[in-house]
C-alpha atoms as a PDB file:
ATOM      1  CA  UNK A   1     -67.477 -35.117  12.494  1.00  0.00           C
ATOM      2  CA  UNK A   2     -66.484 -38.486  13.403  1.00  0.00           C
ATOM      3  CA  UNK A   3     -63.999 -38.803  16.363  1.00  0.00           C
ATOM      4  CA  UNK A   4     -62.757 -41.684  15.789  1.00  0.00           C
ATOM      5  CA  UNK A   5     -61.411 -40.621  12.579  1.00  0.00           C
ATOM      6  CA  UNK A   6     -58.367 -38.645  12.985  1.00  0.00           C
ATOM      7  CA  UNK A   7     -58.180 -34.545  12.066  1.00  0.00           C
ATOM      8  CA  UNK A   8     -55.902 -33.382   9.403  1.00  0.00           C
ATOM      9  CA  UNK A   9     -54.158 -30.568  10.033  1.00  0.00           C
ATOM     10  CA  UNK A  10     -54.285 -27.342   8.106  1.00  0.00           C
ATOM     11  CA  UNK A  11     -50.829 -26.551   7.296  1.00  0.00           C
ATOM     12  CA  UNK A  12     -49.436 -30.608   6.506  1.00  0.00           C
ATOM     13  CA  UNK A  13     -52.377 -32.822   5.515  1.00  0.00           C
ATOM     14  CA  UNK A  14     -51.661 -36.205   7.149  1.00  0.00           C
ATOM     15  CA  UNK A  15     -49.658 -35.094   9.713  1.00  0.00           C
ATOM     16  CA  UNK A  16     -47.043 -34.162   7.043  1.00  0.00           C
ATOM     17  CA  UNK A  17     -44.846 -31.754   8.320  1.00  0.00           C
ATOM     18  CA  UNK A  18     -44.650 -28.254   6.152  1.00  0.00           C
ATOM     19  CA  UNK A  19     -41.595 -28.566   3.450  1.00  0.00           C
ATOM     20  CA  UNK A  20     -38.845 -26.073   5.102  1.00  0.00           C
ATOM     21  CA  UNK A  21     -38.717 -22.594   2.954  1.00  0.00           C
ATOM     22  CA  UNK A  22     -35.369 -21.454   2.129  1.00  0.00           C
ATOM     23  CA  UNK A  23     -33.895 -18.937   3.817  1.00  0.00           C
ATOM     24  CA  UNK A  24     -34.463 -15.320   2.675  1.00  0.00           C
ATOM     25  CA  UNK A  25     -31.053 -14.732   2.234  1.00  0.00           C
ATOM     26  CA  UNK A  26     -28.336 -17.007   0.214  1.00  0.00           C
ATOM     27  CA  UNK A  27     -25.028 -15.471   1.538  1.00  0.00           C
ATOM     28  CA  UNK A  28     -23.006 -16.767  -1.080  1.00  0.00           C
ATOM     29  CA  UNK A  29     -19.966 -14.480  -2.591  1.00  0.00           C
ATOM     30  CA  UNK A  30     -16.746 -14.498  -4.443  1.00  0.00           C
ATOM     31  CA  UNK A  31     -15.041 -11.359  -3.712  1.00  0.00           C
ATOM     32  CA  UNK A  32     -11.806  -9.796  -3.107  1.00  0.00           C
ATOM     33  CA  UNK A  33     -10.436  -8.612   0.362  1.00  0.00           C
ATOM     34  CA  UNK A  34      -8.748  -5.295   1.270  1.00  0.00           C
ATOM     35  CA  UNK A  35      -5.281  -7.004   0.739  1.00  0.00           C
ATOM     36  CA  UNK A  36      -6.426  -8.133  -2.551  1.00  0.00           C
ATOM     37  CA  UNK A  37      -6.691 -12.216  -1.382  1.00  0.00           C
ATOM     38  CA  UNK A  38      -9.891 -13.727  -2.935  1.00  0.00           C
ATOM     39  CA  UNK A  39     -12.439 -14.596  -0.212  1.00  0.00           C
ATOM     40  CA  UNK A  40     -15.899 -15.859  -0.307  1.00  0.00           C
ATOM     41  CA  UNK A  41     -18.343 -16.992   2.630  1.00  0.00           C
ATOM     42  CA  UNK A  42     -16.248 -19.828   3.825  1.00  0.00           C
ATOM     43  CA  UNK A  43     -12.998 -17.992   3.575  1.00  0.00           C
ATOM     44  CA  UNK A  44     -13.717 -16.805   7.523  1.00  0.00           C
ATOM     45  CA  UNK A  45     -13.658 -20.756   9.345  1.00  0.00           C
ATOM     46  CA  UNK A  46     -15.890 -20.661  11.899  1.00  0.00           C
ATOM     47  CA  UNK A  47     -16.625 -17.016  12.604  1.00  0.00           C
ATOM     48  CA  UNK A  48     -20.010 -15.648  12.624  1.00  0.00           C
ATOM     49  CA  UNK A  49     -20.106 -13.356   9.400  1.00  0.00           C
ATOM     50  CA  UNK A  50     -21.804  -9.597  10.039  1.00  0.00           C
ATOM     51  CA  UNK A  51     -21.910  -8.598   6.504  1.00  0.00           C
ATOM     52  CA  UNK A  52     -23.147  -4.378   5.588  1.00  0.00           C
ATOM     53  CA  UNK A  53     -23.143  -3.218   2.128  1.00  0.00           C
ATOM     54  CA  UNK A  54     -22.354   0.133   1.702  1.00  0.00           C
ATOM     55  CA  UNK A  55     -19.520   2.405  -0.406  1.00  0.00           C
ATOM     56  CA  UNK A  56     -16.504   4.760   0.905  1.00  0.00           C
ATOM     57  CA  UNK A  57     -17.931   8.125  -0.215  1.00  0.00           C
ATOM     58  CA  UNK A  58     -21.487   7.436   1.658  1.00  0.00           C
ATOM     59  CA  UNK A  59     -22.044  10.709   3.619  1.00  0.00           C
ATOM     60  CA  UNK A  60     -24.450   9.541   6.323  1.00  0.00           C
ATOM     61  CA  UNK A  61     -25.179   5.985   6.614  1.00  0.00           C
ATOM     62  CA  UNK A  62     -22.412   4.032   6.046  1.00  0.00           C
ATOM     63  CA  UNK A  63     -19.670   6.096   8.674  1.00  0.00           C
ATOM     64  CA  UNK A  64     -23.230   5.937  11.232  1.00  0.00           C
ATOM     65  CA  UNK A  65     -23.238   1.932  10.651  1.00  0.00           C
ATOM     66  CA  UNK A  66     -20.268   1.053  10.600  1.00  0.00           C
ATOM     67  CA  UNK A  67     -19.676   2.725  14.064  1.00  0.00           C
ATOM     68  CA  UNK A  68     -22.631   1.352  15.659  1.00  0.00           C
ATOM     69  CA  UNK A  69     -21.929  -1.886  14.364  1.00  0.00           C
ATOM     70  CA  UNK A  70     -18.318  -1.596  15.174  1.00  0.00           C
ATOM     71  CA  UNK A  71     -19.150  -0.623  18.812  1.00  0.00           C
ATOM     72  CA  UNK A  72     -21.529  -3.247  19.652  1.00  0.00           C
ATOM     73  CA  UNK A  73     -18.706  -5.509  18.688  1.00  0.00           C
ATOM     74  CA  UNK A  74     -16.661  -4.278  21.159  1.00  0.00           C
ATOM     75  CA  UNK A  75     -19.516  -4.106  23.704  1.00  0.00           C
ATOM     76  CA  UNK A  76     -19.484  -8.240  23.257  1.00  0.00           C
ATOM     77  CA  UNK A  77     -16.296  -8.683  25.073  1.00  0.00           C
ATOM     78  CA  UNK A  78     -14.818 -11.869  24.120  1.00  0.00           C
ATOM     79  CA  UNK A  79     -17.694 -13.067  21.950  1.00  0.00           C
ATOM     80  CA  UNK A  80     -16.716 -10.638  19.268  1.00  0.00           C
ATOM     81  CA  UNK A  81     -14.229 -13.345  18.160  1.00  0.00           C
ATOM     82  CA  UNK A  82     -17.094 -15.483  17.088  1.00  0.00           C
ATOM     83  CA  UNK A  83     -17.048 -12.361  14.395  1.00  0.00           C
ATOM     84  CA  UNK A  84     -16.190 -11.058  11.466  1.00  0.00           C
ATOM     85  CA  UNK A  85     -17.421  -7.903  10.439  1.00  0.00           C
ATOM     86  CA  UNK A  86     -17.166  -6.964   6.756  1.00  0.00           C
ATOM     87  CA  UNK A  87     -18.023  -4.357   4.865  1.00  0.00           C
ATOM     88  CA  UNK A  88     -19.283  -4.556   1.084  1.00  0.00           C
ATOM     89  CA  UNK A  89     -19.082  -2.246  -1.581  1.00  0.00           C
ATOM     90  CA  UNK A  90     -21.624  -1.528  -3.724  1.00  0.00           C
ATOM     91  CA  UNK A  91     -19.438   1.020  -6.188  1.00  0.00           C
ATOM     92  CA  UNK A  92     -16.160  -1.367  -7.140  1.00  0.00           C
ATOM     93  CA  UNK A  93     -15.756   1.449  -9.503  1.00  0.00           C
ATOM     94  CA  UNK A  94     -14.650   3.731  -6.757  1.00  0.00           C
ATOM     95  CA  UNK A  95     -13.738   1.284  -4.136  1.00  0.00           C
ATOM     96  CA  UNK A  96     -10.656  -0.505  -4.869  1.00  0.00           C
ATOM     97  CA  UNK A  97      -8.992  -2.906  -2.184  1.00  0.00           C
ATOM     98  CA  UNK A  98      -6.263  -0.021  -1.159  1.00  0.00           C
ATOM     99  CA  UNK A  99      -9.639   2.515  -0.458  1.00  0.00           C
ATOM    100  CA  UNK A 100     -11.380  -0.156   1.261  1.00  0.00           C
ATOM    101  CA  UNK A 101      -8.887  -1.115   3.869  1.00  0.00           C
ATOM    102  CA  UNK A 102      -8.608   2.672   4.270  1.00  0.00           C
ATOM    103  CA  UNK A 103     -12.113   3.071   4.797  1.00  0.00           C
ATOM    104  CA  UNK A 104     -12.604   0.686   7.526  1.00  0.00           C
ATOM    105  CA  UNK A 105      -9.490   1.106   9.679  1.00  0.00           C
ATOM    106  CA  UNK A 106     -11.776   4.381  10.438  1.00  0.00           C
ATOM    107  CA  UNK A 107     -13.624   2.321  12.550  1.00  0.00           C
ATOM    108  CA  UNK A 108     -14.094  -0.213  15.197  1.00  0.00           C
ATOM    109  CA  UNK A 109     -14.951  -3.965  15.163  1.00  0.00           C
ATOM    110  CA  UNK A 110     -12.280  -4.946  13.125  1.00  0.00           C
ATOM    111  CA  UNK A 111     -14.287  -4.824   9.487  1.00  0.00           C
ATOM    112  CA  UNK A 112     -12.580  -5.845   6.558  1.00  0.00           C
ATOM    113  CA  UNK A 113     -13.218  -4.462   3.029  1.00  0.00           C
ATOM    114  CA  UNK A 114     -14.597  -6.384   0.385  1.00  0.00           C
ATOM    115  CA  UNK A 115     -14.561  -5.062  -3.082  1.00  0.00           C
ATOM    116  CA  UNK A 116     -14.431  -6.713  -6.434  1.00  0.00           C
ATOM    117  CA  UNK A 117     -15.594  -6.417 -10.260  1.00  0.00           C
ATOM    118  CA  UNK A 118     -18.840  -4.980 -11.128  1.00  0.00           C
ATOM    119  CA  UNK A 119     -19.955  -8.106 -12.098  1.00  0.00           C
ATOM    120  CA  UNK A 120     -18.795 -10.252  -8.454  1.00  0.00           C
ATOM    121  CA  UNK A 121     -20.052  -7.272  -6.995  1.00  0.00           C
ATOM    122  CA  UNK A 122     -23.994  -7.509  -8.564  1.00  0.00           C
ATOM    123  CA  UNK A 123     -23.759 -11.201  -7.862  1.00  0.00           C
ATOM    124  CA  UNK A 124     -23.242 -10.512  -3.807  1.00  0.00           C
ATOM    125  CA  UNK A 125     -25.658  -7.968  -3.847  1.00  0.00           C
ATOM    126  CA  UNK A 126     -28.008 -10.462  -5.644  1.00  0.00           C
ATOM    127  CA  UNK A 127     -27.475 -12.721  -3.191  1.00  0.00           C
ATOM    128  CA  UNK A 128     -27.869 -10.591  -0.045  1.00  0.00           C
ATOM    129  CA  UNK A 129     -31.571  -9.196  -1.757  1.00  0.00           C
ATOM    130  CA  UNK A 130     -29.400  -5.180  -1.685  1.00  0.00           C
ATOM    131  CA  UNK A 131     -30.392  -2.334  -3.510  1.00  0.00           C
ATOM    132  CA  UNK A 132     -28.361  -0.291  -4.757  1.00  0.00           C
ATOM    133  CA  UNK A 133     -28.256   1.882  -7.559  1.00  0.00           C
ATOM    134  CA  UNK A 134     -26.047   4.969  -8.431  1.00  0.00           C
ATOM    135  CA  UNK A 135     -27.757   8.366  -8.685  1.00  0.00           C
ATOM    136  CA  UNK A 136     -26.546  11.724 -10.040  1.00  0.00           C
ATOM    137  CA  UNK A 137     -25.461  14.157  -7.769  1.00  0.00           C
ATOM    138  CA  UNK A 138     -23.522  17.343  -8.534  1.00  0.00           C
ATOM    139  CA  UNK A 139     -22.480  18.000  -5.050  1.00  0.00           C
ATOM    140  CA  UNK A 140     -20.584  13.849  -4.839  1.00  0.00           C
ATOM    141  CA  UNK A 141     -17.482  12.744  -5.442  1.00  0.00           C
ATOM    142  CA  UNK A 142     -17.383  11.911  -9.171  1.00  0.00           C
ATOM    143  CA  UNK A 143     -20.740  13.110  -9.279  1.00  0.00           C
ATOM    144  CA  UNK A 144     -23.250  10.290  -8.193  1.00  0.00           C
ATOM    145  CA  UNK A 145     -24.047   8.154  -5.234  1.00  0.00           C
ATOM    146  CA  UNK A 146     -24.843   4.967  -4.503  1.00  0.00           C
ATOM    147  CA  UNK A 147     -28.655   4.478  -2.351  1.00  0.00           C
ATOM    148  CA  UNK A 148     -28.603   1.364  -0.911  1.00  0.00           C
ATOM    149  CA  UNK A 149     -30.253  -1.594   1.520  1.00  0.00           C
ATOM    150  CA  UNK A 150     -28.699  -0.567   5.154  1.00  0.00           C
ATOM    151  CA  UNK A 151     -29.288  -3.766   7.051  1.00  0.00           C
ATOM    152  CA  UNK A 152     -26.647  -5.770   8.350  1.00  0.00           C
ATOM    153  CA  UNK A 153     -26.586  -9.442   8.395  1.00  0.00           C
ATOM    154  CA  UNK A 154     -25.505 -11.897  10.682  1.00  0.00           C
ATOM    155  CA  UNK A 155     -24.882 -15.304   8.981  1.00  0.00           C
ATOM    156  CA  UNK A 156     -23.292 -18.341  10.140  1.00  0.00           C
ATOM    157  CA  UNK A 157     -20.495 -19.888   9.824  1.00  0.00           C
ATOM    158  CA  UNK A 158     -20.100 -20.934   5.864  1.00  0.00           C
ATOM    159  CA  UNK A 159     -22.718 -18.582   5.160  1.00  0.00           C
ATOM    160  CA  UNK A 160     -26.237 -19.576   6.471  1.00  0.00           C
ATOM    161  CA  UNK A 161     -28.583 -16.589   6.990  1.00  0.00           C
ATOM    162  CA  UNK A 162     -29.217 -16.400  10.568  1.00  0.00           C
ATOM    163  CA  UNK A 163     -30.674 -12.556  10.870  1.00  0.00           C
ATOM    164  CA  UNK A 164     -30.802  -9.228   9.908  1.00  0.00           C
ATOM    165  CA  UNK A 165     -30.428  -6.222  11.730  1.00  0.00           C
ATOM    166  CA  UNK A 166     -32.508  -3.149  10.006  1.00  0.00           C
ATOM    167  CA  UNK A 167     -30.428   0.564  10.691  1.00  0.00           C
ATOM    168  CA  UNK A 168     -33.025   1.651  13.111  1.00  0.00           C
ATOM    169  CA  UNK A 169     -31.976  -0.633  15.314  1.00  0.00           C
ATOM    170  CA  UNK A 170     -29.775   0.889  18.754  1.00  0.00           C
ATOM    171  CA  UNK A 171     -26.493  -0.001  19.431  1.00  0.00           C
ATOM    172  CA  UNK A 172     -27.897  -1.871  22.821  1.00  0.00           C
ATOM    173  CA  UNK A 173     -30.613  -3.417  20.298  1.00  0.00           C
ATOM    174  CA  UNK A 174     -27.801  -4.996  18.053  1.00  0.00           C
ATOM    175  CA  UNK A 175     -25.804  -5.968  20.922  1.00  0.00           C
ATOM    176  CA  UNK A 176     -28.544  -8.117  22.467  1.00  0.00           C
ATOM    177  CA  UNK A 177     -29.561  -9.608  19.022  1.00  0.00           C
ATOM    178  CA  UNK A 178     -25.377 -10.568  18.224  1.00  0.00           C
ATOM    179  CA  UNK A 179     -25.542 -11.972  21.592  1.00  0.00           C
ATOM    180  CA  UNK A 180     -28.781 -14.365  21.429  1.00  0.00           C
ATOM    181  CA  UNK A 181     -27.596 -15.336  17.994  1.00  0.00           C
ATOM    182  CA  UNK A 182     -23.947 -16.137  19.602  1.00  0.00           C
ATOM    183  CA  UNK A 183     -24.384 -17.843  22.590  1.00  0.00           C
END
């Protein structure tokens, strides 16, 4: 080796710095809000967005989310105005804008209801990387429900993935996370 010959890094030959990946998450949407107003990922100014996908005739996770989520909003104090929690369906066929804002006056934090054709409605999930897929079940509503991704996202104002918060997370867990991310 010659030291007077400078090293090239591994990971940017030349001392080039690494090209930035893109974020794992795009955050985009066009969907429509429990009061029926069109909305997408700017619609919400400068508010943090803490987006969960989920549908109004879940049994188990979605009512267990949404109250975790909703209480570790109100365990932020005034910070929780930094954000807006929203809640995304993943069966518009079930969840119109009227069963939405039904839905999530249930619980805290202030969520509003997002809903909107099947096809706005693949595109968000799309975007957000959820799974969700109906499956027959004689005991549901209708007869089916909807598996699905149960993380909630935090993203940015307009939209930029900042993290994700798996549902095995505790409500003290998710408060500290909201909080790093906020301040």
């Amino acid at each position: 080796m010659n030291p007077s010959k400078p090293v090239s890094s591994c990971c940017g030959a030349g001392g080039q710095a690494a090209p930035e990946r893109p974020a794992p998450i795009d955050g985009r949407f066009e969907l429509i809000d429990h009061f029926g107003r069109p909305v997408n990922e700017r619609s919400f100014g400068d508010r943090h967005l803490l987006v969960f996908f989920g549908f109004s005739h879940c049994a188990v996770v979605c009512p267990r989310e949404l109250a975790k989520l909703g209480t570790a909003l109100e365990r932020l104090g005034p910070l929780a105005q930094r954000v807006q929690a929203l809640y995304v369906t993943v069966d518009p066929q079930r969840d119109d804008p009227a069963s939405m804002r039904a839905y999530v006056a249930r619980y805290p934090g202030g969520f509003i209801g997002l809903t909107g054709t099947i096809e706005q409605v693949a595109a968000a999930k799309k975007s957000y990387r959820v799974f969700a897929e109906p499956v027959p079940d004689a005991d549901a509503p209708d007869g089916y429900v909807v598996p699905h991704t149960a993380f909630a996202y935090l993203m940015a104002p307009g939209g930029r993935y900042e993290t994700h918060l798996p549902d095995a997370l505790g409500v003290d867990a998710v408060v500290e996370r909201l909080r790093r991310h906020l301040v």
